[in-house]
PDB file of N, CA and C in Angstrom:
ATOM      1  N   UNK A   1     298.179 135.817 221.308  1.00  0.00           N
ATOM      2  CA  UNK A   1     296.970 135.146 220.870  1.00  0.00           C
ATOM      3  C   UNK A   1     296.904 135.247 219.348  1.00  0.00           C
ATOM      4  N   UNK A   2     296.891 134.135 218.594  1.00  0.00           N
ATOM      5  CA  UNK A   2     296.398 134.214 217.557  1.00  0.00           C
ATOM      6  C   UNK A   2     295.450 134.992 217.082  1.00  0.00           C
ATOM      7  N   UNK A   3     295.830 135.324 215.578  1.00  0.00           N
ATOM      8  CA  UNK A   3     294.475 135.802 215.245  1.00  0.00           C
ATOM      9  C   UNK A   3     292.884 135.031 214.921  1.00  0.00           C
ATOM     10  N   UNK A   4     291.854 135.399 214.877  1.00  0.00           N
ATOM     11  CA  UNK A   4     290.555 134.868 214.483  1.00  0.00           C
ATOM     12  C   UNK A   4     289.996 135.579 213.481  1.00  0.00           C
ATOM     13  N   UNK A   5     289.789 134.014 212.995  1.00  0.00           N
ATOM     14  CA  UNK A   5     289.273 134.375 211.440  1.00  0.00           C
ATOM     15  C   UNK A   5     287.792 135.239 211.086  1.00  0.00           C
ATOM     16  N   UNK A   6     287.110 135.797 209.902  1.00  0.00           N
ATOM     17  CA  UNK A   6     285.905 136.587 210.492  1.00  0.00           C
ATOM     18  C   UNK A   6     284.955 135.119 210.092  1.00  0.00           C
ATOM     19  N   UNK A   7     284.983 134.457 210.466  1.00  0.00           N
ATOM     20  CA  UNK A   7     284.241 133.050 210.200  1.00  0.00           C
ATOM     21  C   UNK A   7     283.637 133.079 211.982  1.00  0.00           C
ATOM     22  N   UNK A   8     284.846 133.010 212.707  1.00  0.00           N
ATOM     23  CA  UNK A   8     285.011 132.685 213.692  1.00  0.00           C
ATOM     24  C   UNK A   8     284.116 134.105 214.515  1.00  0.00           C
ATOM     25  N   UNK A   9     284.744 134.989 213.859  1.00  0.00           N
ATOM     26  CA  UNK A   9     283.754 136.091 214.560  1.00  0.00           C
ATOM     27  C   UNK A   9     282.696 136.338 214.424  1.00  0.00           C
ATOM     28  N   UNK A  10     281.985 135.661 213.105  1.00  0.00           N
ATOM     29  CA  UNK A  10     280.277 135.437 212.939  1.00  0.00           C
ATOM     30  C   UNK A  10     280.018 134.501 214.022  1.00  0.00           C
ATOM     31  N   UNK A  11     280.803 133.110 214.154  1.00  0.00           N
ATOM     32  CA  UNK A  11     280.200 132.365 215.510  1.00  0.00           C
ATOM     33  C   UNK A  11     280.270 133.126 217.060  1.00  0.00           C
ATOM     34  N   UNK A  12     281.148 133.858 217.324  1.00  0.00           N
ATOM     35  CA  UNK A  12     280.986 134.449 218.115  1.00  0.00           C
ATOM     36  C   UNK A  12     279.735 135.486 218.394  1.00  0.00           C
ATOM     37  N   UNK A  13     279.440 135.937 217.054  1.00  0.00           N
ATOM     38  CA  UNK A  13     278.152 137.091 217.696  1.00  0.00           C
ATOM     39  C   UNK A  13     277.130 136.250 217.962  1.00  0.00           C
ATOM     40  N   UNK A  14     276.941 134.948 216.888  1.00  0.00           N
ATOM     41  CA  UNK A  14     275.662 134.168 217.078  1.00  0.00           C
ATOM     42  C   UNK A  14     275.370 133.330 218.434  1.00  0.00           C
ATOM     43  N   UNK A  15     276.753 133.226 218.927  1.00  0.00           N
ATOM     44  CA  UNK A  15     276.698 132.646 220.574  1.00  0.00           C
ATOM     45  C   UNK A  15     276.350 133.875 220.933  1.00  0.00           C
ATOM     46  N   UNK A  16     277.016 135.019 221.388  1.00  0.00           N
ATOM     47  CA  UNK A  16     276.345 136.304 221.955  1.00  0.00           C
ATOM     48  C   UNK A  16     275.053 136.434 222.282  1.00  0.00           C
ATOM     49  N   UNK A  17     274.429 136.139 220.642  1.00  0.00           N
ATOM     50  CA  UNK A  17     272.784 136.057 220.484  1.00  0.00           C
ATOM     51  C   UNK A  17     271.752 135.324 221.546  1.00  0.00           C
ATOM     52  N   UNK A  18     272.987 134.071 221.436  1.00  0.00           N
ATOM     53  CA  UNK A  18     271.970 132.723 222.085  1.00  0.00           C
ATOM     54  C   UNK A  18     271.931 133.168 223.745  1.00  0.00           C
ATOM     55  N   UNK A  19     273.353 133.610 223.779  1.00  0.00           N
ATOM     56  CA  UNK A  19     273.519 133.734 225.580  1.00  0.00           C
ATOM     57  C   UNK A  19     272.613 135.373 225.642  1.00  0.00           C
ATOM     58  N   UNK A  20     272.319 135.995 225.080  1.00  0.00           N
ATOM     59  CA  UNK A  20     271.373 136.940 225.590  1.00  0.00           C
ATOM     60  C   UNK A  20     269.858 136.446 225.696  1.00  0.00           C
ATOM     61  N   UNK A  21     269.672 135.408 224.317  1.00  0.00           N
ATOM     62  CA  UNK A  21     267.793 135.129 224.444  1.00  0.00           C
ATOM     63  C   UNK A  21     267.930 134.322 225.860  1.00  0.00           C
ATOM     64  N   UNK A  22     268.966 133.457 226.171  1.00  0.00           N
ATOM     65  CA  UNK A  22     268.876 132.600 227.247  1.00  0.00           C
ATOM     66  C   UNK A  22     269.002 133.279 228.446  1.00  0.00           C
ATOM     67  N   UNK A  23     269.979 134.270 228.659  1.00  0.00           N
ATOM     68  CA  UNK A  23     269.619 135.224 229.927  1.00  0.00           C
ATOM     69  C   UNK A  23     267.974 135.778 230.221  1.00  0.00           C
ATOM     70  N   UNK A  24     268.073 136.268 229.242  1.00  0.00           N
ATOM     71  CA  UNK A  24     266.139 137.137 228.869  1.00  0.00           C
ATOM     72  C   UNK A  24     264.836 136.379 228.879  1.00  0.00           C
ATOM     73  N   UNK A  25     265.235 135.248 227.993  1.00  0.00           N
ATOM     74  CA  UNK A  25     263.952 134.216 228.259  1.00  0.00           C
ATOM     75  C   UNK A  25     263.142 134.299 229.297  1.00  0.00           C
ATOM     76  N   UNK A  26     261.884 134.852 228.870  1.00  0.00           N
ATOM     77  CA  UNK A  26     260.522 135.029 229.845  1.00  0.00           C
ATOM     78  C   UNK A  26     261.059 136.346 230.635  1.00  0.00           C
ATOM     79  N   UNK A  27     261.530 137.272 230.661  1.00  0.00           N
ATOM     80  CA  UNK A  27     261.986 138.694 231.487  1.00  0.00           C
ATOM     81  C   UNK A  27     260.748 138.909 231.423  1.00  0.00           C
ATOM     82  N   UNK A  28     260.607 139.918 231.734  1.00  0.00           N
ATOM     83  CA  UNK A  28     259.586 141.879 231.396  1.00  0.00           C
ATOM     84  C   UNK A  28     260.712 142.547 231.781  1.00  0.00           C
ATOM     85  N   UNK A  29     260.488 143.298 230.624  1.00  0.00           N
ATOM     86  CA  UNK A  29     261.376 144.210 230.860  1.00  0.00           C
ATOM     87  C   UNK A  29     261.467 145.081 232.271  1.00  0.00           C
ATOM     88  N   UNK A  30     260.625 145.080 232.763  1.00  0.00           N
ATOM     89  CA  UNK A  30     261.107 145.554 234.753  1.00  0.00           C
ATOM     90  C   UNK A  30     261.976 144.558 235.015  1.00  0.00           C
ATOM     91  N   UNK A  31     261.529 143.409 234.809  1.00  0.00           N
ATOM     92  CA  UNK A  31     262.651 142.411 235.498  1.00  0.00           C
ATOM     93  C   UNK A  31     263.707 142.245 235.359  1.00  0.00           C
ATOM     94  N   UNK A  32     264.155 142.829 233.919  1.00  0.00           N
ATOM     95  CA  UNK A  32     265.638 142.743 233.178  1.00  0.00           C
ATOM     96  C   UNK A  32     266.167 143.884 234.074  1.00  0.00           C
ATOM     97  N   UNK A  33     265.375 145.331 234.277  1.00  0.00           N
ATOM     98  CA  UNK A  33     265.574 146.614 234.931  1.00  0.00           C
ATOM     99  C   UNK A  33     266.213 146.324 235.714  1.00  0.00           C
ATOM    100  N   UNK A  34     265.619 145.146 236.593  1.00  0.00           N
ATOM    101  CA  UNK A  34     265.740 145.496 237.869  1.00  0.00           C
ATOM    102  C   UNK A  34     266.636 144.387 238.559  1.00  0.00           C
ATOM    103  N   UNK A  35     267.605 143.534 237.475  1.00  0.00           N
ATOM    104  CA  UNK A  35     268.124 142.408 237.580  1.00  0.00           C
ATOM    105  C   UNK A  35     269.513 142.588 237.466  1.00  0.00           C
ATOM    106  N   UNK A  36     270.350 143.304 238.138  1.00  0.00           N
ATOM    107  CA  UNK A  36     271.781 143.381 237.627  1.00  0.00           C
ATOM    108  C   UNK A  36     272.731 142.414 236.887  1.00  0.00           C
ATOM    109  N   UNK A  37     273.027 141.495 237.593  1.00  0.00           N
ATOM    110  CA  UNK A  37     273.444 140.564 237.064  1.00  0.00           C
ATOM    111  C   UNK A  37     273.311 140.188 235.709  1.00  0.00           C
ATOM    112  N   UNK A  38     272.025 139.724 235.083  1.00  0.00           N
ATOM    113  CA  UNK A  38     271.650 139.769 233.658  1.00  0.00           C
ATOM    114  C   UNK A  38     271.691 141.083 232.930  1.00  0.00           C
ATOM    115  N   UNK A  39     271.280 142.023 233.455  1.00  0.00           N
ATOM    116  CA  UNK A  39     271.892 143.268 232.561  1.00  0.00           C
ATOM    117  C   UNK A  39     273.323 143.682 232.556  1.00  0.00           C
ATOM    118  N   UNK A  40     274.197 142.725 233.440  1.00  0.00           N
ATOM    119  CA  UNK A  40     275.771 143.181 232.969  1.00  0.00           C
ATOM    120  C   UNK A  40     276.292 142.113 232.149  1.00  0.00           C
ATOM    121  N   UNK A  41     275.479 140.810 232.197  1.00  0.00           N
ATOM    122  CA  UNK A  41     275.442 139.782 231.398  1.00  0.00           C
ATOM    123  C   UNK A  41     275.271 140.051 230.120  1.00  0.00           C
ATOM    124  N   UNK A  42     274.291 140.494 229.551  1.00  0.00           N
ATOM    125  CA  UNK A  42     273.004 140.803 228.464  1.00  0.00           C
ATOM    126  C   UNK A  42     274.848 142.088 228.216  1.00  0.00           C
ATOM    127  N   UNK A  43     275.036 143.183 228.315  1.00  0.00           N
ATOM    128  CA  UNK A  43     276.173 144.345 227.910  1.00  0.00           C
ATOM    129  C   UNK A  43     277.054 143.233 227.496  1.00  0.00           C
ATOM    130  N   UNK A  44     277.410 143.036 228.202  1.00  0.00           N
ATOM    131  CA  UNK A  44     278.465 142.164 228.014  1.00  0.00           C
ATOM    132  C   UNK A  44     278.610 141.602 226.757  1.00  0.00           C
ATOM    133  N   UNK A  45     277.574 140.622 226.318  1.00  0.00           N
ATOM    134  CA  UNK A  45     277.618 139.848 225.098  1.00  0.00           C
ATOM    135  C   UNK A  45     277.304 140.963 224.147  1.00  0.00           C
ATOM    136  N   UNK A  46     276.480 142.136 224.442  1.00  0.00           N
ATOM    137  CA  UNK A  46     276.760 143.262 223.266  1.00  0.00           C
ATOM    138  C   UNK A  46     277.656 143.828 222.982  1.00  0.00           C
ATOM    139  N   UNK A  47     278.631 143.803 223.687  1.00  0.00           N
ATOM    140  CA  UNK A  47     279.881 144.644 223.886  1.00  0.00           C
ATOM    141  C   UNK A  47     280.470 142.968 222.821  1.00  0.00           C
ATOM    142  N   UNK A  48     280.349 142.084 223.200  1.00  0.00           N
ATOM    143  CA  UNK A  48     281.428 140.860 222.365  1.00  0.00           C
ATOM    144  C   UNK A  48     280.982 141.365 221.113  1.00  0.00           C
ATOM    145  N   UNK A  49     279.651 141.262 220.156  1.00  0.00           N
ATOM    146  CA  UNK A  49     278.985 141.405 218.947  1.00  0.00           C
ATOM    147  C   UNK A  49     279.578 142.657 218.706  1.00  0.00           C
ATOM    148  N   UNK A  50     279.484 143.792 219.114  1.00  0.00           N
ATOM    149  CA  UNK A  50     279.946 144.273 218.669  1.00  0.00           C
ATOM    150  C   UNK A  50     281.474 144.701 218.035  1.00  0.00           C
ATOM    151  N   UNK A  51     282.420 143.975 218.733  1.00  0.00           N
ATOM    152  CA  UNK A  51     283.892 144.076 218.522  1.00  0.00           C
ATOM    153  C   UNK A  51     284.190 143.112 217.806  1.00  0.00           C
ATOM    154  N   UNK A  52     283.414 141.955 217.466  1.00  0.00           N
ATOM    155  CA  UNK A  52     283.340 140.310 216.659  1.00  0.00           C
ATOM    156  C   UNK A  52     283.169 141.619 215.385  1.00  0.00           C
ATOM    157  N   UNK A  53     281.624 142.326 215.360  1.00  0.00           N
ATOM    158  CA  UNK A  53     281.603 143.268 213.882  1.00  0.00           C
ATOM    159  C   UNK A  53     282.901 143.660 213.763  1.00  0.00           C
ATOM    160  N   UNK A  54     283.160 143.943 214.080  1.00  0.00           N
ATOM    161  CA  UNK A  54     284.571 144.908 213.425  1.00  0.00           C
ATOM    162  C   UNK A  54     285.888 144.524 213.147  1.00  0.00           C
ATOM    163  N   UNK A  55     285.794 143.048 213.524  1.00  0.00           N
ATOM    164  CA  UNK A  55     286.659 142.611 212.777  1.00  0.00           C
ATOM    165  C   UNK A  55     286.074 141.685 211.420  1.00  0.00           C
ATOM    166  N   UNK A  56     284.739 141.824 210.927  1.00  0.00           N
ATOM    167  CA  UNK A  56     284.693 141.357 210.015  1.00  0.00           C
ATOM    168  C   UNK A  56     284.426 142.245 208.373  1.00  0.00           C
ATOM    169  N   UNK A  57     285.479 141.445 207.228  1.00  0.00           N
ATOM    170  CA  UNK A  57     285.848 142.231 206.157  1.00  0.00           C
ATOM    171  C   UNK A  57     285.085 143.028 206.145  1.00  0.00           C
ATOM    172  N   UNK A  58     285.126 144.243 205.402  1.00  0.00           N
ATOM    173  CA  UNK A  58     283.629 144.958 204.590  1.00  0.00           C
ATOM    174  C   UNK A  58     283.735 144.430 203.392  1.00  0.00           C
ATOM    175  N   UNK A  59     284.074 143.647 202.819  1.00  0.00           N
ATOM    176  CA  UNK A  59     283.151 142.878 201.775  1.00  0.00           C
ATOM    177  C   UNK A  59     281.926 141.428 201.858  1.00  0.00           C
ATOM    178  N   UNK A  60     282.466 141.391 203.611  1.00  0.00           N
ATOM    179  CA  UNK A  60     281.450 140.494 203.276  1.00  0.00           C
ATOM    180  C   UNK A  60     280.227 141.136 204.514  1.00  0.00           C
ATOM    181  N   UNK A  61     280.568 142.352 204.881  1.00  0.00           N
ATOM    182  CA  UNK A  61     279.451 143.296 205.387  1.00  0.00           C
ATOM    183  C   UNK A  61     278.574 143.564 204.715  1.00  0.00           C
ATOM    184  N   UNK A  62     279.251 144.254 203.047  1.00  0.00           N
ATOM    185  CA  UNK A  62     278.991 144.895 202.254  1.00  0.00           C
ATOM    186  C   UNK A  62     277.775 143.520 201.390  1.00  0.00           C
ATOM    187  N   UNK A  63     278.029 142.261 201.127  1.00  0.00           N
ATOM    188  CA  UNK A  63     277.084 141.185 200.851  1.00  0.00           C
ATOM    189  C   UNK A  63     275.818 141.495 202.103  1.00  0.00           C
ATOM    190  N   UNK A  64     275.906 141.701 202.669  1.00  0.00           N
ATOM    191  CA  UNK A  64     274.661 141.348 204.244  1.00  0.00           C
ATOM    192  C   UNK A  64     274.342 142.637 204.287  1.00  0.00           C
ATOM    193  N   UNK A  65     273.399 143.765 203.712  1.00  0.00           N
ATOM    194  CA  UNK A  65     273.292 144.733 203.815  1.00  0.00           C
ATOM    195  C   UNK A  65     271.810 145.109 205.111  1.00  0.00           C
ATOM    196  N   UNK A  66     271.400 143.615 204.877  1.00  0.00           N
ATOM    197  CA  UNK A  66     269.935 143.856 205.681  1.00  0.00           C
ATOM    198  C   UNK A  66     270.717 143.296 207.335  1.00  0.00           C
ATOM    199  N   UNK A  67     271.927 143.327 207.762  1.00  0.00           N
ATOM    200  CA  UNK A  67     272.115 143.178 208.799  1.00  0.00           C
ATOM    201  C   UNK A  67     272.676 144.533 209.083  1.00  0.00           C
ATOM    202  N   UNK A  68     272.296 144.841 210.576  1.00  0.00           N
ATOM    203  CA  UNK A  68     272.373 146.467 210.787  1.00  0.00           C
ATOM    204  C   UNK A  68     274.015 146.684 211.741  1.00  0.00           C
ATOM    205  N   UNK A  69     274.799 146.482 210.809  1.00  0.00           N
ATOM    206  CA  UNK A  69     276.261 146.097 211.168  1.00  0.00           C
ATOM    207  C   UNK A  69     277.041 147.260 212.005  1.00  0.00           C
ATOM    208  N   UNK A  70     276.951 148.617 211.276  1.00  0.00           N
ATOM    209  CA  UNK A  70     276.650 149.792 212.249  1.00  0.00           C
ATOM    210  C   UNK A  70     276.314 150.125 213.351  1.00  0.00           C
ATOM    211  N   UNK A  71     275.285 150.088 213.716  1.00  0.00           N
ATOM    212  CA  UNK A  71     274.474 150.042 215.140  1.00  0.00           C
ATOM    213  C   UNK A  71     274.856 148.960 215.961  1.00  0.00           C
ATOM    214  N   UNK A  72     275.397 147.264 215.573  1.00  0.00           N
ATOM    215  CA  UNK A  72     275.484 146.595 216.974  1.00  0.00           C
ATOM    216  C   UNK A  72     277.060 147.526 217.039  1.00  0.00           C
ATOM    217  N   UNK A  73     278.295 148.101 216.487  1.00  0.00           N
ATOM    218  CA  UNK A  73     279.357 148.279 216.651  1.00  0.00           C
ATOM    219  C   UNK A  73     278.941 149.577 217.597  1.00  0.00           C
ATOM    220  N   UNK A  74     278.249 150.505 217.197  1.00  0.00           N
ATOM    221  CA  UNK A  74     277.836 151.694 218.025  1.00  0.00           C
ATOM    222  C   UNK A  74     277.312 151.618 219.121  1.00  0.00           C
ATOM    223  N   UNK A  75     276.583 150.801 219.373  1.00  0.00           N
ATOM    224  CA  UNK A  75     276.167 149.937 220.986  1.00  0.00           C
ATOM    225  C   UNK A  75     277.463 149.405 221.766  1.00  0.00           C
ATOM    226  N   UNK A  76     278.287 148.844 221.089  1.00  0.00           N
ATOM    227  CA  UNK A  76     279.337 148.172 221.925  1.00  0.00           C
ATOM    228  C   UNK A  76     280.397 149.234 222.370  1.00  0.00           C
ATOM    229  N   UNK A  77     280.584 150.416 221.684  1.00  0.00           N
ATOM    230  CA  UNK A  77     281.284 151.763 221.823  1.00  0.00           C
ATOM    231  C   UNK A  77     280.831 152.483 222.526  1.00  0.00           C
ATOM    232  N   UNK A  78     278.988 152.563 222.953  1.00  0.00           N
ATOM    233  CA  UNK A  78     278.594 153.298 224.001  1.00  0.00           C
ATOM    234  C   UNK A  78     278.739 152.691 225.119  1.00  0.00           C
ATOM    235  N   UNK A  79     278.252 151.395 225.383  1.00  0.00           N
ATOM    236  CA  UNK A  79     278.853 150.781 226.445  1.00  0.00           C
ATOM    237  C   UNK A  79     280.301 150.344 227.410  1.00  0.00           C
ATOM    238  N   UNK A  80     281.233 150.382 226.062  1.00  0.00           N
ATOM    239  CA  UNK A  80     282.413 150.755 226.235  1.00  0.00           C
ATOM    240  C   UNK A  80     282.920 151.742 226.837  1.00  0.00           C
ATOM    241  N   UNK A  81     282.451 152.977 225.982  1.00  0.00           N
ATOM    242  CA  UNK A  81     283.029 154.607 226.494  1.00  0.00           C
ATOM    243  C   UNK A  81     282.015 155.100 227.029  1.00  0.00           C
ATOM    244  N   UNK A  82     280.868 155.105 227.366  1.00  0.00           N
ATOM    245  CA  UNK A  82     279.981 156.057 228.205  1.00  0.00           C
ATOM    246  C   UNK A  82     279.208 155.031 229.214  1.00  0.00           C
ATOM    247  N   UNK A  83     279.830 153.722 229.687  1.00  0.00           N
ATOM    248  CA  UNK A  83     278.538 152.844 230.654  1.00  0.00           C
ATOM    249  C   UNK A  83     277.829 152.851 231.624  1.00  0.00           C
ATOM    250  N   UNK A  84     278.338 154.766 232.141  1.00  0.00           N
ATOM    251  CA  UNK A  84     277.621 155.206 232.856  1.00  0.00           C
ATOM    252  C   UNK A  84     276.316 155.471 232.203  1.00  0.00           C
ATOM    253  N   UNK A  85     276.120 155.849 230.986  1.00  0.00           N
ATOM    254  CA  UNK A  85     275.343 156.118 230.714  1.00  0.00           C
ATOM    255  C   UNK A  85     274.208 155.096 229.891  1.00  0.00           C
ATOM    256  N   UNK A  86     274.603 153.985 230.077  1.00  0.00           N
ATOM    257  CA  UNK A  86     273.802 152.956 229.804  1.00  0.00           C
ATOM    258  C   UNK A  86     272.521 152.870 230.591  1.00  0.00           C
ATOM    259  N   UNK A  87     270.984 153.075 230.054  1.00  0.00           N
ATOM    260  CA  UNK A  87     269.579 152.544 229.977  1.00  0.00           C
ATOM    261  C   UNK A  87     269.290 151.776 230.116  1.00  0.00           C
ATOM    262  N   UNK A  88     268.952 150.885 231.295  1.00  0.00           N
ATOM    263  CA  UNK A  88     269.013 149.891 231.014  1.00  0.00           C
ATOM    264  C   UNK A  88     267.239 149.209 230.472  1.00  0.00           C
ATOM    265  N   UNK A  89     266.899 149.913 230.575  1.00  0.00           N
ATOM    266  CA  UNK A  89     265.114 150.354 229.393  1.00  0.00           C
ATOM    267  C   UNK A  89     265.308 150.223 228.428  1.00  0.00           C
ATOM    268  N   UNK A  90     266.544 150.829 227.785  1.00  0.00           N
ATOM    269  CA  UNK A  90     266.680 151.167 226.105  1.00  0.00           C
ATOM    270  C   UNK A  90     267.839 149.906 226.002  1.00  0.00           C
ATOM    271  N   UNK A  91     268.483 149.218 226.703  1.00  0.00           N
ATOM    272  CA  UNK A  91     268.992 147.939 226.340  1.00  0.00           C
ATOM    273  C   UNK A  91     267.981 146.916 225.943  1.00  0.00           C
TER     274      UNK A  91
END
């Protein structure tokens, strides 16, 4: 597979984005709780955002400082390596 450019990996998180408001749209959060499907949906696209971050430069991280570039990569690593231990409250 080719590589992807970090152009390409900004469109990727921003689809991520869209396919989570569109899973969630109108939830309560019990309902997300209690909805498997959309909460492996909803990981899922956090788990993409987050691995899209990391392949993009740190210089142009380093421009976007008010995006919290850290934390979506640390979300996608807990879900990754601990998904037992995924909340699905604190998702």
């Amino acid at each position: 597979m080719p590589p992807r450019l970090w152009r390409e990996r900004v469109a990727d998180i921003l689809d991520a984005v869209a396919a989570i408001q569109t899973y969630t749209a109108g939830m309560s959060a019990d309902e997300f709780c209690s909805d498997r499907l959309v909460r492996d949906a909803v990981e899922r696209n956090f788990a993409v955002i987050g691995e899209a971050v990391a392949h993009i430069p740190d210089q142009v991280r380093g421009r976007h400082p008010e995006i919290p570039w850290r934390p979506m990569r640390d979300l996608r690593n807990f879900i990754a390596h601990v998904y037992f231990g995924v909340n699905p409250g604190t998702i």
